[in-house]
Every structure is written in C-alpha cells, then in structure tokens.
Protein backbone atom coordinates (compact mmCIF):
# COMPACT_ATOMS: atom_id res chain seq x y z
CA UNK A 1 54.31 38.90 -92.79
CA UNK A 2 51.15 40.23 -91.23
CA UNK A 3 52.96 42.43 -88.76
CA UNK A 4 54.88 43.81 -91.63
CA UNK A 5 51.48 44.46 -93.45
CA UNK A 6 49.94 45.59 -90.03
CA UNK A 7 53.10 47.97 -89.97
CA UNK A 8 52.90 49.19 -93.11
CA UNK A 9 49.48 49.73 -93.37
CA UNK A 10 48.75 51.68 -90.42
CA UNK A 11 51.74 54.09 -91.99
CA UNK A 12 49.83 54.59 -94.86
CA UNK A 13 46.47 55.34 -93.18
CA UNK A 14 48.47 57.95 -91.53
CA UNK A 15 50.00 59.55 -94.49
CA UNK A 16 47.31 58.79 -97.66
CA UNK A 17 45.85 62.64 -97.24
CA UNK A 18 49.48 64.20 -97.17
CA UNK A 19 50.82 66.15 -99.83
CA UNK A 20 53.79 64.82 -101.79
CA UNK A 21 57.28 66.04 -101.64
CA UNK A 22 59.35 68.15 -103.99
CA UNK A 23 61.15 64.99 -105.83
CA UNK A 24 61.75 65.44 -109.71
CA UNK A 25 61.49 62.90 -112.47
CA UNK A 26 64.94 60.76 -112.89
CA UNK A 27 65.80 61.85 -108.82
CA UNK A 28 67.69 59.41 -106.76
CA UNK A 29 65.06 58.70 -103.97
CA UNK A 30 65.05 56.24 -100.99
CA UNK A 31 62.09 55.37 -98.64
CA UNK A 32 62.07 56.50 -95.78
CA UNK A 33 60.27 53.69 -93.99
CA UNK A 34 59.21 50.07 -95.12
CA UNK A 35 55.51 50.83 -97.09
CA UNK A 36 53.93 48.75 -99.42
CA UNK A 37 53.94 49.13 -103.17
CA UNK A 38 52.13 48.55 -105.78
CA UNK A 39 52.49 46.96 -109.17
CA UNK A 40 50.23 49.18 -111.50
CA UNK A 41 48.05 52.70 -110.41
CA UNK A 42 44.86 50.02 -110.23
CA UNK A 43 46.17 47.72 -107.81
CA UNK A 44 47.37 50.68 -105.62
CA UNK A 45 44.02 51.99 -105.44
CA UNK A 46 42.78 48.77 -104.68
CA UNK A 47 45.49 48.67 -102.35
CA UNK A 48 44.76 52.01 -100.62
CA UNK A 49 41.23 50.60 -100.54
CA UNK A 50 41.62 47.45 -98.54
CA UNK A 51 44.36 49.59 -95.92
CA UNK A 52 41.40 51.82 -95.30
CA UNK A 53 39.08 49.17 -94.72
CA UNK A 54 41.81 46.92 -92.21
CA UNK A 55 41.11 44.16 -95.09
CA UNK A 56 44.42 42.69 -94.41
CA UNK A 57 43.17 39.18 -96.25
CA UNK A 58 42.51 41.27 -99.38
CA UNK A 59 46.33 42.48 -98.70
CA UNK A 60 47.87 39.12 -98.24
CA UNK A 61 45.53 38.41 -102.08
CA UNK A 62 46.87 40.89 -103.76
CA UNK A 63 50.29 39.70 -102.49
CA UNK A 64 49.94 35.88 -103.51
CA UNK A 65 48.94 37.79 -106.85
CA UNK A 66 52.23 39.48 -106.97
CA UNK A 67 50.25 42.67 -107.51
CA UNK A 68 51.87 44.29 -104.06
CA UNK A 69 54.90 43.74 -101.95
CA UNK A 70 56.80 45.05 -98.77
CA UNK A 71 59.10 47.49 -99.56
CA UNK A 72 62.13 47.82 -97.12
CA UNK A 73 63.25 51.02 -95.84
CA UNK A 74 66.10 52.64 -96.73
CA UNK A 75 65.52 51.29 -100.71
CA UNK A 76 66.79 53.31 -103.04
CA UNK A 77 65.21 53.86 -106.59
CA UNK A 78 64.69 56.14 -109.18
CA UNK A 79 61.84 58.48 -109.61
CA UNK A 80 60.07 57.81 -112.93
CA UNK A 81 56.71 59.52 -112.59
CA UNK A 82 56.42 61.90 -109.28
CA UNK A 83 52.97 62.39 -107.76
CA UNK A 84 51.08 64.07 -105.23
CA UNK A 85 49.86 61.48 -103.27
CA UNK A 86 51.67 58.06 -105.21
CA UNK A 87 54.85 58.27 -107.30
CA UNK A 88 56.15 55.54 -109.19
CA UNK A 89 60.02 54.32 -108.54
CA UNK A 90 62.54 52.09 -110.18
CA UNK A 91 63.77 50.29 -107.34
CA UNK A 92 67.21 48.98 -107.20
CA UNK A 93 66.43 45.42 -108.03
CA UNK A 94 63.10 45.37 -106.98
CA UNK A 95 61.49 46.96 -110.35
CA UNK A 96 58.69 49.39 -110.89
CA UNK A 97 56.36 50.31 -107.89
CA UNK A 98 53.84 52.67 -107.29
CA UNK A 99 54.43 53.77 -103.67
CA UNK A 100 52.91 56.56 -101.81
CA UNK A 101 54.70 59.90 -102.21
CA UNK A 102 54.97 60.36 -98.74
CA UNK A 103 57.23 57.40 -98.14
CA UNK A 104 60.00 58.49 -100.32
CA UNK A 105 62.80 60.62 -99.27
C-alpha cells in the first residue's frame, strides 16, 4: 500500500498546477494512471494537502477513514461534475470520487 500511495502521490505533485482537459458532463472517461481519489471536495483538499507535505501517515488516515482510496488505472467512470484542476466521476463500481482532472482520459 505505501508504494501505491508513494506512486500515486508523487503523480499528483506533478500534475496539481495543470489545467484540466476538455471532458463534458455525462462523458465516458477512464484514468489514465492509478491516482488517488477522494470521497467529498473537503477530503480532497485535505488530500492534496498532506501529498504536498509527503504526510503519507495522514494518507494512510484518511484511508482507514474511507475518506480516500487507490484508484486503478485504466477505470472507467462517468463524468458528473468536470473541473479544472479535480472532477468528480462515477466509477464503474467503485462510486463517486473526486479525482484530479489531470488523471482522467
């Protein structure tokens, strides 16, 4: 788990400042990459916060807390509220997550 985190953090460090993509409400999407999403717009600030500070304990919390989780790559979804920098998705059997914008193809 902590390589997955350490994985998917450092992808998100890289991409936080990007601008999003041209996706549409209802789109098919899929990510393009595994990232980690987030359960409400709160936690993925908080989220965003801890990846920025390397606070990879506060990660594995908000985990436990079932306010986060590993999404795999390739997961497909559909696009309920696009966004600049996080978008939220309805993934297949996962359920809602807000993920970062960047990670969604």
């Amino acid at each position: 788990m902590r390589a997955a985190f350490a994985t998917a953090t450092i992808a998100l460090l890289s991409l936080v400042s990007s601008c999003g993509g041209t996706h549409h409400k209802g789109d098919t999407v899929y990510t393009n990459q595994e990232c980690i999403g987030a359960i409400n717009e709160n936690s993925y600030d908080e989220m965003t916060r801890y990846c920025n500070q390397r606070n990879e304990a506060g990660l594995v919390v908000m985990e436990s807390n079932g306010e986060i989780m590993i999404i795999p790559g390739s997961s497909r979804g559909t696009l309920v509220e696009p966004g600049v920098g996080k978008s939220l998705v309805q993934f297949d059997g996962k359920g809602r997550w807000w993920v970062a914008s960047e990670f969604i193809k």
